[in-house]
Structures are given as structure tokens and as C-alpha cells.
PDB file of N, CA and C in Angstrom:
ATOM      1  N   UNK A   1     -12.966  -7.571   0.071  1.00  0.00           N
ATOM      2  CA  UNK A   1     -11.639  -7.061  -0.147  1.00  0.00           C
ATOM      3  C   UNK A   1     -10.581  -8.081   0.283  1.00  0.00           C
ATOM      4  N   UNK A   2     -10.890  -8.705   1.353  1.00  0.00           N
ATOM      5  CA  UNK A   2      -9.695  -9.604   1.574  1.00  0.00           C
ATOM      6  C   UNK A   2      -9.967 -11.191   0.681  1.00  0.00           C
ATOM      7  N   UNK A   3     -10.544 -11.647  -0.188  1.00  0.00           N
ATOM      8  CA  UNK A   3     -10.274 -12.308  -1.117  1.00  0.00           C
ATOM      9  C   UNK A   3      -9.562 -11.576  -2.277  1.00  0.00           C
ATOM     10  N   UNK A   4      -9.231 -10.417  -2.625  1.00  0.00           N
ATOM     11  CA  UNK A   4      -9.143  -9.471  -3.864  1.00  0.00           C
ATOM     12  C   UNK A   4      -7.133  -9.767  -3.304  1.00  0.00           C
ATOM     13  N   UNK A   5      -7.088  -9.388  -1.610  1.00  0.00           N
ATOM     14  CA  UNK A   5      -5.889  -9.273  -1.373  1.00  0.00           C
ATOM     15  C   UNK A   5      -5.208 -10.700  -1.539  1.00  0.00           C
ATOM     16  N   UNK A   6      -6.010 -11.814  -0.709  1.00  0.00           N
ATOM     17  CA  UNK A   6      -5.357 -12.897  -0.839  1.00  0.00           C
ATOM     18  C   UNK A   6      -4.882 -13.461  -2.715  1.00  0.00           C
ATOM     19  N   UNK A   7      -5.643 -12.927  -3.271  1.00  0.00           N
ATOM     20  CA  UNK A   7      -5.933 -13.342  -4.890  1.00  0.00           C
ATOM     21  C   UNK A   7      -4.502 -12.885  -5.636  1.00  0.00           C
ATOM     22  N   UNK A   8      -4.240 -12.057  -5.084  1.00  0.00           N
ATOM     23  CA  UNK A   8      -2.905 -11.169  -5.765  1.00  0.00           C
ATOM     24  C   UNK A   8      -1.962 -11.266  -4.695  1.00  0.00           C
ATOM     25  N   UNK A   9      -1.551 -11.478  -3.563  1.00  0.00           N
ATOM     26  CA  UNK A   9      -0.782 -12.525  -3.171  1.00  0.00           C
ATOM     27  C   UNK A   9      -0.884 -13.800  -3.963  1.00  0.00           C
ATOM     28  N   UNK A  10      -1.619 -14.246  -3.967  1.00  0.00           N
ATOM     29  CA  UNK A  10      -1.302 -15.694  -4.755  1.00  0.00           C
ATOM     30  C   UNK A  10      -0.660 -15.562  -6.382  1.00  0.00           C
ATOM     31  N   UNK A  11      -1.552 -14.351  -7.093  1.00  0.00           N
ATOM     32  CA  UNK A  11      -0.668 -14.445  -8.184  1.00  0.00           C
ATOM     33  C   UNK A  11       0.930 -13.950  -7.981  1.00  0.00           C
ATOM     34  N   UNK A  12       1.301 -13.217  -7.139  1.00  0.00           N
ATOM     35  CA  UNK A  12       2.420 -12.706  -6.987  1.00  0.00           C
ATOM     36  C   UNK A  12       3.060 -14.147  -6.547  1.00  0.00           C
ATOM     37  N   UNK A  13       2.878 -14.884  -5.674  1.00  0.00           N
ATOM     38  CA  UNK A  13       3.281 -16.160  -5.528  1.00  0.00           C
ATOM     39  C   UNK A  13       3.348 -17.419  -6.583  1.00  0.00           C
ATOM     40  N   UNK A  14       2.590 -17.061  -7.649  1.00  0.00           N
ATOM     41  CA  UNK A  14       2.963 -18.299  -8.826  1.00  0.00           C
ATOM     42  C   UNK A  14       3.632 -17.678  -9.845  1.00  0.00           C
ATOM     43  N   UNK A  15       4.126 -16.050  -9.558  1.00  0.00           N
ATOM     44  CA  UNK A  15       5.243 -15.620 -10.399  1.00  0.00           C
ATOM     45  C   UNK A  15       6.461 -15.780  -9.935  1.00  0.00           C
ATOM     46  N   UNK A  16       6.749 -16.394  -8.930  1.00  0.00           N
ATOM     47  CA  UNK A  16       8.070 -16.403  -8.311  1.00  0.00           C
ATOM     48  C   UNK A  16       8.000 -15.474  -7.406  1.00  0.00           C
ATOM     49  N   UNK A  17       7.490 -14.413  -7.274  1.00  0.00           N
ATOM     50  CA  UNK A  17       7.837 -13.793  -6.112  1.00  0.00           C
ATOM     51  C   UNK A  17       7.960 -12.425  -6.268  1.00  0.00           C
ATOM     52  N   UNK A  18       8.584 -11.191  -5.789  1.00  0.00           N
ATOM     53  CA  UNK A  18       8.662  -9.917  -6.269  1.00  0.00           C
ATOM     54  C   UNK A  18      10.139  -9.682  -6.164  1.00  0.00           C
ATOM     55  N   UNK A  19      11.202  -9.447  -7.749  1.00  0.00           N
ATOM     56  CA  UNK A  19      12.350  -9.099  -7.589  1.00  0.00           C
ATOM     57  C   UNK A  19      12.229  -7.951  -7.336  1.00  0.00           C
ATOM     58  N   UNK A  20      11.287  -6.736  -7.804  1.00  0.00           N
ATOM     59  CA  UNK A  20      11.971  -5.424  -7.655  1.00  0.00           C
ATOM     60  C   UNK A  20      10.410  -4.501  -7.373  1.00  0.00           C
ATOM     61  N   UNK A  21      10.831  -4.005  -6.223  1.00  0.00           N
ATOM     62  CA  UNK A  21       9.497  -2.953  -6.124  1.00  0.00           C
ATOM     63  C   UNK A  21       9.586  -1.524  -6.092  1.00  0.00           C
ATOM     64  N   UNK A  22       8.968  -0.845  -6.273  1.00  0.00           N
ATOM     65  CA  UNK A  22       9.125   0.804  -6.286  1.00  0.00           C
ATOM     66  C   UNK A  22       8.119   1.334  -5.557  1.00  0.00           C
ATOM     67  N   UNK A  23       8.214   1.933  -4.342  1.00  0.00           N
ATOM     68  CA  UNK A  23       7.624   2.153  -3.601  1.00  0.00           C
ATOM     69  C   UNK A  23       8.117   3.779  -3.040  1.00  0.00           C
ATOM     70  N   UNK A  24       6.605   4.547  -3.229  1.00  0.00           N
ATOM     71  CA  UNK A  24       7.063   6.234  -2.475  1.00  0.00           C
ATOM     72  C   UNK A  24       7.456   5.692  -1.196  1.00  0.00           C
ATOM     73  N   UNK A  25       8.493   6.218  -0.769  1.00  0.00           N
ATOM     74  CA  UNK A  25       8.442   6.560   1.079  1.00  0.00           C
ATOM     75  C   UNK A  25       7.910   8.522   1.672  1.00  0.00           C
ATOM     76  N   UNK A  26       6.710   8.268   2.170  1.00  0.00           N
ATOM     77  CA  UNK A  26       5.920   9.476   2.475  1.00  0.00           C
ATOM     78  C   UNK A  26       6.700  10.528   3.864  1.00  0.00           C
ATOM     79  N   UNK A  27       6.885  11.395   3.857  1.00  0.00           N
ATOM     80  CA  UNK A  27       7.224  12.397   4.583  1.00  0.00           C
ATOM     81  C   UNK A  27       6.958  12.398   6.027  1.00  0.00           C
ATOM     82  N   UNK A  28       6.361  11.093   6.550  1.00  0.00           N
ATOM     83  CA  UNK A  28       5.908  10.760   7.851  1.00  0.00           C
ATOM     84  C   UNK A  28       7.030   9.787   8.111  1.00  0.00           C
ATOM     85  N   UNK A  29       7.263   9.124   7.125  1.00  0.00           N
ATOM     86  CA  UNK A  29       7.958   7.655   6.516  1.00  0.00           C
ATOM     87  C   UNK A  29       6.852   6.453   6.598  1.00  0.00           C
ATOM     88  N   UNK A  30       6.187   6.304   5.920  1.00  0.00           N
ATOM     89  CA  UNK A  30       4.794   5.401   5.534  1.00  0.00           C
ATOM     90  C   UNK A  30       6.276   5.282   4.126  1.00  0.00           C
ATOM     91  N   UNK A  31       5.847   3.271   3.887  1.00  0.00           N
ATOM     92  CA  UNK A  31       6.105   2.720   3.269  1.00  0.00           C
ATOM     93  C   UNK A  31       4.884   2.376   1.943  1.00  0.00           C
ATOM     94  N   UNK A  32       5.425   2.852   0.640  1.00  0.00           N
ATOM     95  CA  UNK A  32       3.595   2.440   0.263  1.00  0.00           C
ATOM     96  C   UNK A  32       2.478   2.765   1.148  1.00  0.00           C
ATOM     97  N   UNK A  33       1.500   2.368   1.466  1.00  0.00           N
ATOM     98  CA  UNK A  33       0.444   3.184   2.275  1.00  0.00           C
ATOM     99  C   UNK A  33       0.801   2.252   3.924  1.00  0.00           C
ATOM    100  N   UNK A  34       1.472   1.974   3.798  1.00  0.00           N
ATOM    101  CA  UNK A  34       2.507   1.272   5.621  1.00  0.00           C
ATOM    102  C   UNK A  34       2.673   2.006   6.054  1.00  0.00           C
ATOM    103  N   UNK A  35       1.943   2.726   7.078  1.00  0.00           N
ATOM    104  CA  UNK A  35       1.993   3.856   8.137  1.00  0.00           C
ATOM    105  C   UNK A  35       3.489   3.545   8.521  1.00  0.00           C
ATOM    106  N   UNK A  36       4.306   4.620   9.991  1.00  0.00           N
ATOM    107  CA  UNK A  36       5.154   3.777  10.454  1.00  0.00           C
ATOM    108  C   UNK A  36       4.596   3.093  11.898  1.00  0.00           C
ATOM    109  N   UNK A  37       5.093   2.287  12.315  1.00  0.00           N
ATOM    110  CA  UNK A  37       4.932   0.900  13.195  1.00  0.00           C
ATOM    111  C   UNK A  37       3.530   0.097  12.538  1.00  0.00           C
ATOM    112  N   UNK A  38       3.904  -0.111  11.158  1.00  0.00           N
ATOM    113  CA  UNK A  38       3.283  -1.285  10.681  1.00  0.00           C
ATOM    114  C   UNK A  38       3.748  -2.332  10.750  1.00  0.00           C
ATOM    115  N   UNK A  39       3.328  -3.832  11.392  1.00  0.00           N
ATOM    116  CA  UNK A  39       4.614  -4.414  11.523  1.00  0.00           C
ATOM    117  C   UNK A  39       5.290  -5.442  10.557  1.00  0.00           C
ATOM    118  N   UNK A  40       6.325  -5.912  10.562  1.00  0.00           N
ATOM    119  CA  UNK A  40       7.327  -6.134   9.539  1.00  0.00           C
ATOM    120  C   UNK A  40       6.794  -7.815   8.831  1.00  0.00           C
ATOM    121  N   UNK A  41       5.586  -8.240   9.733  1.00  0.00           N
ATOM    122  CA  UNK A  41       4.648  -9.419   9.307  1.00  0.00           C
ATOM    123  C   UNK A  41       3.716  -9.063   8.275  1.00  0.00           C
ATOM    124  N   UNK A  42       3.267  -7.799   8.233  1.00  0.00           N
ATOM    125  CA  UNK A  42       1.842  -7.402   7.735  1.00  0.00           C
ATOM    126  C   UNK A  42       1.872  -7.783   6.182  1.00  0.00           C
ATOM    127  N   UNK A  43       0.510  -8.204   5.304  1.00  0.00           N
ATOM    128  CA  UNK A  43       0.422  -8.392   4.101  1.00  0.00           C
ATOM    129  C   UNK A  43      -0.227  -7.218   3.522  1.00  0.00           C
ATOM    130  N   UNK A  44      -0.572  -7.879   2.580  1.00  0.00           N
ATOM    131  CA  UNK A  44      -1.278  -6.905   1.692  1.00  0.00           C
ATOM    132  C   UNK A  44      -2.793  -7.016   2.206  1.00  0.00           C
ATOM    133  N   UNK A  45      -3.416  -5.681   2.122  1.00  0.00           N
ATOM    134  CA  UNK A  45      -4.754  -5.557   2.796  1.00  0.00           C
ATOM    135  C   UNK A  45      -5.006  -4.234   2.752  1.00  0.00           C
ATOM    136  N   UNK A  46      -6.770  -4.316   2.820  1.00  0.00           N
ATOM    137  CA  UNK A  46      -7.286  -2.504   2.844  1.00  0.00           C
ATOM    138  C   UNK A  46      -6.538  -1.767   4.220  1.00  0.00           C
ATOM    139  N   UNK A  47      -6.028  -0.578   4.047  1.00  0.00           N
ATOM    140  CA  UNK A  47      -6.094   0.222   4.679  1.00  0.00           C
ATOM    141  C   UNK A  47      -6.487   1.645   4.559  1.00  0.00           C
ATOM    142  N   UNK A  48      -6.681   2.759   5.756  1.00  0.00           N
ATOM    143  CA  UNK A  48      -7.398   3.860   5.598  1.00  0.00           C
ATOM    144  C   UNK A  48      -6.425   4.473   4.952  1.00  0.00           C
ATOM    145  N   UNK A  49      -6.630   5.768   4.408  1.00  0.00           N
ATOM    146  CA  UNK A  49      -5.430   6.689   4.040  1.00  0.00           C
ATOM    147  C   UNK A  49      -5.485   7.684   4.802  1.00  0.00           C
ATOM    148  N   UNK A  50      -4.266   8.128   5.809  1.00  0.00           N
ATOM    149  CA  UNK A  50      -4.541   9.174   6.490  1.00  0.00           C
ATOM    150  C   UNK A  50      -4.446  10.508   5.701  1.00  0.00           C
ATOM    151  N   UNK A  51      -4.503  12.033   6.327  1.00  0.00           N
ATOM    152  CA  UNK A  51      -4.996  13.121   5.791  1.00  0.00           C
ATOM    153  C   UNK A  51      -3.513  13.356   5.309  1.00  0.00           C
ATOM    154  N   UNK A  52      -2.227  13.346   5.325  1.00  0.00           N
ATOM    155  CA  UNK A  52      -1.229  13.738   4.634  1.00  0.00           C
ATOM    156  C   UNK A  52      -0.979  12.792   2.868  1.00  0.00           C
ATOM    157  N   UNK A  53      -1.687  11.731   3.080  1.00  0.00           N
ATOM    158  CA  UNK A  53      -1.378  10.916   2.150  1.00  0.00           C
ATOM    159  C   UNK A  53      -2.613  11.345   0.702  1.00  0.00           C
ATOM    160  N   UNK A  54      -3.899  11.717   1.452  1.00  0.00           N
ATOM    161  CA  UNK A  54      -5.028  12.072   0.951  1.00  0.00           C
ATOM    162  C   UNK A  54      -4.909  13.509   0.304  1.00  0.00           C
ATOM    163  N   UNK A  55      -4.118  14.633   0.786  1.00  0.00           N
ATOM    164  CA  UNK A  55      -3.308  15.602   0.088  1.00  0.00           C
ATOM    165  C   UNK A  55      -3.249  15.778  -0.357  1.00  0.00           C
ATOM    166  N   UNK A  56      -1.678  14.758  -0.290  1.00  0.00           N
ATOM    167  CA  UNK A  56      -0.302  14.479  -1.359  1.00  0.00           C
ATOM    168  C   UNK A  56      -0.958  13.694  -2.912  1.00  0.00           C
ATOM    169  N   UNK A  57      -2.380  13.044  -2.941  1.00  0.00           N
ATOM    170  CA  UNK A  57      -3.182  12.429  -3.962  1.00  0.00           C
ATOM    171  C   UNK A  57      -4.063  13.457  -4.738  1.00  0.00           C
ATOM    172  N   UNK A  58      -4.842  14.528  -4.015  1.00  0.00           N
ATOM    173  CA  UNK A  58      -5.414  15.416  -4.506  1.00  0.00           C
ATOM    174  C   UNK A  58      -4.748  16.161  -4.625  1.00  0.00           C
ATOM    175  N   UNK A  59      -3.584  16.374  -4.597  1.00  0.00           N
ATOM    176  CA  UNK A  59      -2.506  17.283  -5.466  1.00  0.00           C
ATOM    177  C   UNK A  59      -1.736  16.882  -6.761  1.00  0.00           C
ATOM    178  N   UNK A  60      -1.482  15.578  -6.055  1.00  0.00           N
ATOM    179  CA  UNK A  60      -0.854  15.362  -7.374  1.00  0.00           C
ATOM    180  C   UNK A  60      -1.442  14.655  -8.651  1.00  0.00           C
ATOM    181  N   UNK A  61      -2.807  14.516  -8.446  1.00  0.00           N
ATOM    182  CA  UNK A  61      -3.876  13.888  -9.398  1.00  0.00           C
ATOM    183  C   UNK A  61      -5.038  15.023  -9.848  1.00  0.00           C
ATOM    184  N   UNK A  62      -4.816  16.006  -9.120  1.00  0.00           N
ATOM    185  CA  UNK A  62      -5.781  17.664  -9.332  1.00  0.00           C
ATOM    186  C   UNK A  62      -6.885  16.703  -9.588  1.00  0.00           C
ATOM    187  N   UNK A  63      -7.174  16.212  -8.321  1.00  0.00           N
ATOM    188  CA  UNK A  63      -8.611  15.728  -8.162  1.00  0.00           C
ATOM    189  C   UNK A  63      -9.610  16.339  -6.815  1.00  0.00           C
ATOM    190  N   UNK A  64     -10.393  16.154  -6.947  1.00  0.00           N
ATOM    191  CA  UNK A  64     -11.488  16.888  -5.548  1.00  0.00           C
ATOM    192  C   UNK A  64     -11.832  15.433  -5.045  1.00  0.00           C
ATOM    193  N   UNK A  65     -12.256  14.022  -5.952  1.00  0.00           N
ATOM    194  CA  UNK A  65     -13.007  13.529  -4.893  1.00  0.00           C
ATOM    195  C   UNK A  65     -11.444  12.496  -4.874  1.00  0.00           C
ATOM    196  N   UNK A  66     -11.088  12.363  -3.410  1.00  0.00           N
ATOM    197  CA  UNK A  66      -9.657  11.468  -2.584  1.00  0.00           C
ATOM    198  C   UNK A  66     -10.229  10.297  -2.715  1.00  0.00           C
ATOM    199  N   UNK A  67      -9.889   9.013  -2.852  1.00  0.00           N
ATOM    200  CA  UNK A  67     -10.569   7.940  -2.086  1.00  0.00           C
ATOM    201  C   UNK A  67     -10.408   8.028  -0.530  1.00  0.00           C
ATOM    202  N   UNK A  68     -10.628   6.960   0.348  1.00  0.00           N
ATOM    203  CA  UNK A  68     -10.183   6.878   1.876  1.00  0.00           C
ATOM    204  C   UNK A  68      -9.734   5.635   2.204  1.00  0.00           C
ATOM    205  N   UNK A  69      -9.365   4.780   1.566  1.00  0.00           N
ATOM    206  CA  UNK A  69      -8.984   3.695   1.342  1.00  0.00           C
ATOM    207  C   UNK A  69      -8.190   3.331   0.337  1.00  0.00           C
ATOM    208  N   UNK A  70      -7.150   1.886   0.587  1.00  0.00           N
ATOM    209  CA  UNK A  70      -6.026   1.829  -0.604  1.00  0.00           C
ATOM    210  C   UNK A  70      -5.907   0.674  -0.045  1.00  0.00           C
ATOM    211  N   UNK A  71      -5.553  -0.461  -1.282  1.00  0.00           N
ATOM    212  CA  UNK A  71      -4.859  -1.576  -0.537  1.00  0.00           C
ATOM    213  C   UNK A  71      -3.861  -1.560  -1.382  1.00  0.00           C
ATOM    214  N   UNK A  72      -2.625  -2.002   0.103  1.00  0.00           N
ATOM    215  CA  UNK A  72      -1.013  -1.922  -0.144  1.00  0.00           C
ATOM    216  C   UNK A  72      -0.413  -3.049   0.281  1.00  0.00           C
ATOM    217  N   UNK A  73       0.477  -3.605  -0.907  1.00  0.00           N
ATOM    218  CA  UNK A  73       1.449  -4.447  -0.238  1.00  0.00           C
ATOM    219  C   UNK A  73       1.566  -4.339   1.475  1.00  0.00           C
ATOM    220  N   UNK A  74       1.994  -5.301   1.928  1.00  0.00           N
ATOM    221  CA  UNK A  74       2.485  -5.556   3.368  1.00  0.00           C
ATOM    222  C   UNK A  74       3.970  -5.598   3.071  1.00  0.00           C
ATOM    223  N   UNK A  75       4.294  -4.978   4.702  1.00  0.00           N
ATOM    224  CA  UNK A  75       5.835  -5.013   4.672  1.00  0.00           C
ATOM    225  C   UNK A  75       6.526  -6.251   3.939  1.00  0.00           C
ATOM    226  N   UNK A  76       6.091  -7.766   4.822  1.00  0.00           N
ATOM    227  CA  UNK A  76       6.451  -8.493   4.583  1.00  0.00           C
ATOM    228  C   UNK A  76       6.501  -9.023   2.960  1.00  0.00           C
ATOM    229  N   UNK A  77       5.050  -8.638   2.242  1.00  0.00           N
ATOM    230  CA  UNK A  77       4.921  -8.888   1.083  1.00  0.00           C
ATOM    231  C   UNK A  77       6.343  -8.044   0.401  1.00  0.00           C
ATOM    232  N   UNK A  78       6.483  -6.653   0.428  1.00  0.00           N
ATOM    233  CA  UNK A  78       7.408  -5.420   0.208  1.00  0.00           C
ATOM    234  C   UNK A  78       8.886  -6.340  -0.058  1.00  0.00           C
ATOM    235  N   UNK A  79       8.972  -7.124   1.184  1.00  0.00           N
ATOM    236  CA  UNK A  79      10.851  -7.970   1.865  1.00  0.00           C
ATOM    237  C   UNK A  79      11.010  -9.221   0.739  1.00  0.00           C
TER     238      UNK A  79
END
């Protein structure tokens, strides 16, 4: 997984960069799957999905099986 992340950082890096992102902010305030006190360095990389986020997915996808994992932009990647 962390070649998959570094890989797409890099393509995001030989596009110039990211002008515009769209990102949920979650009801905890998780940024994209950026818990809060993720810190404002972090990249893109697997993280777990906690149980409000896992939910908010099997609700709004009327699915039974959740994943438990997601990889998300990093703050810094996000700035």
C-alpha cells in the first residue's frame, strides 16, 4: 500500500499539483478520512475507518459488507 500511496503522490506531483479538492468534512470533523489531530504534515496513506465513518458508508451505499480501511489524501497533500 505505501508504494500505491507514494505512486499517486507522484502523479499528483507531475500534474502540477492539486488546484481544487472536494472533500466531506464528517460530523466528528475528520477531513476526508483525517481523523481530528491528524497532523497538518501527514500524506496520503492507509488508514482505519472508524465506526461513525463505516455507518455513514453503509448507509449511504446500502451496502452490508463496509471496508475497514481507506487511503486518504494527507492534510498536507489536501493544503
Amino acid at each position: 500500500m505505501y508504494e500505491c500511496c507514494k505512486n499517486y503522490e507522484r502523479q499528483i506531483e507531475s500534474e502540477g499539483g492539486i488546484d481544487i479538492c472536494v472533500c466531506e468534512i464528517g460530523a466528528a470533523g475528520s477531513l476526508a478520512f483525517n481523523e481530528p489531530g491528524s497532523p497538518a504534515t501527514s500524506l496520503c496513506r492507509l488508514v482505519l475507518l472508524g465506526s461513525e465513518a463505516r455507518h455513514k458508508i453503509a448507509g449511504d451505499y446500502k451496502c452490508d459488507a463496509v471496508p475497514t480501511t481507506a487511503i486518504t489524501l494527507g492534510i498536507s497533500n489536501i493544503l
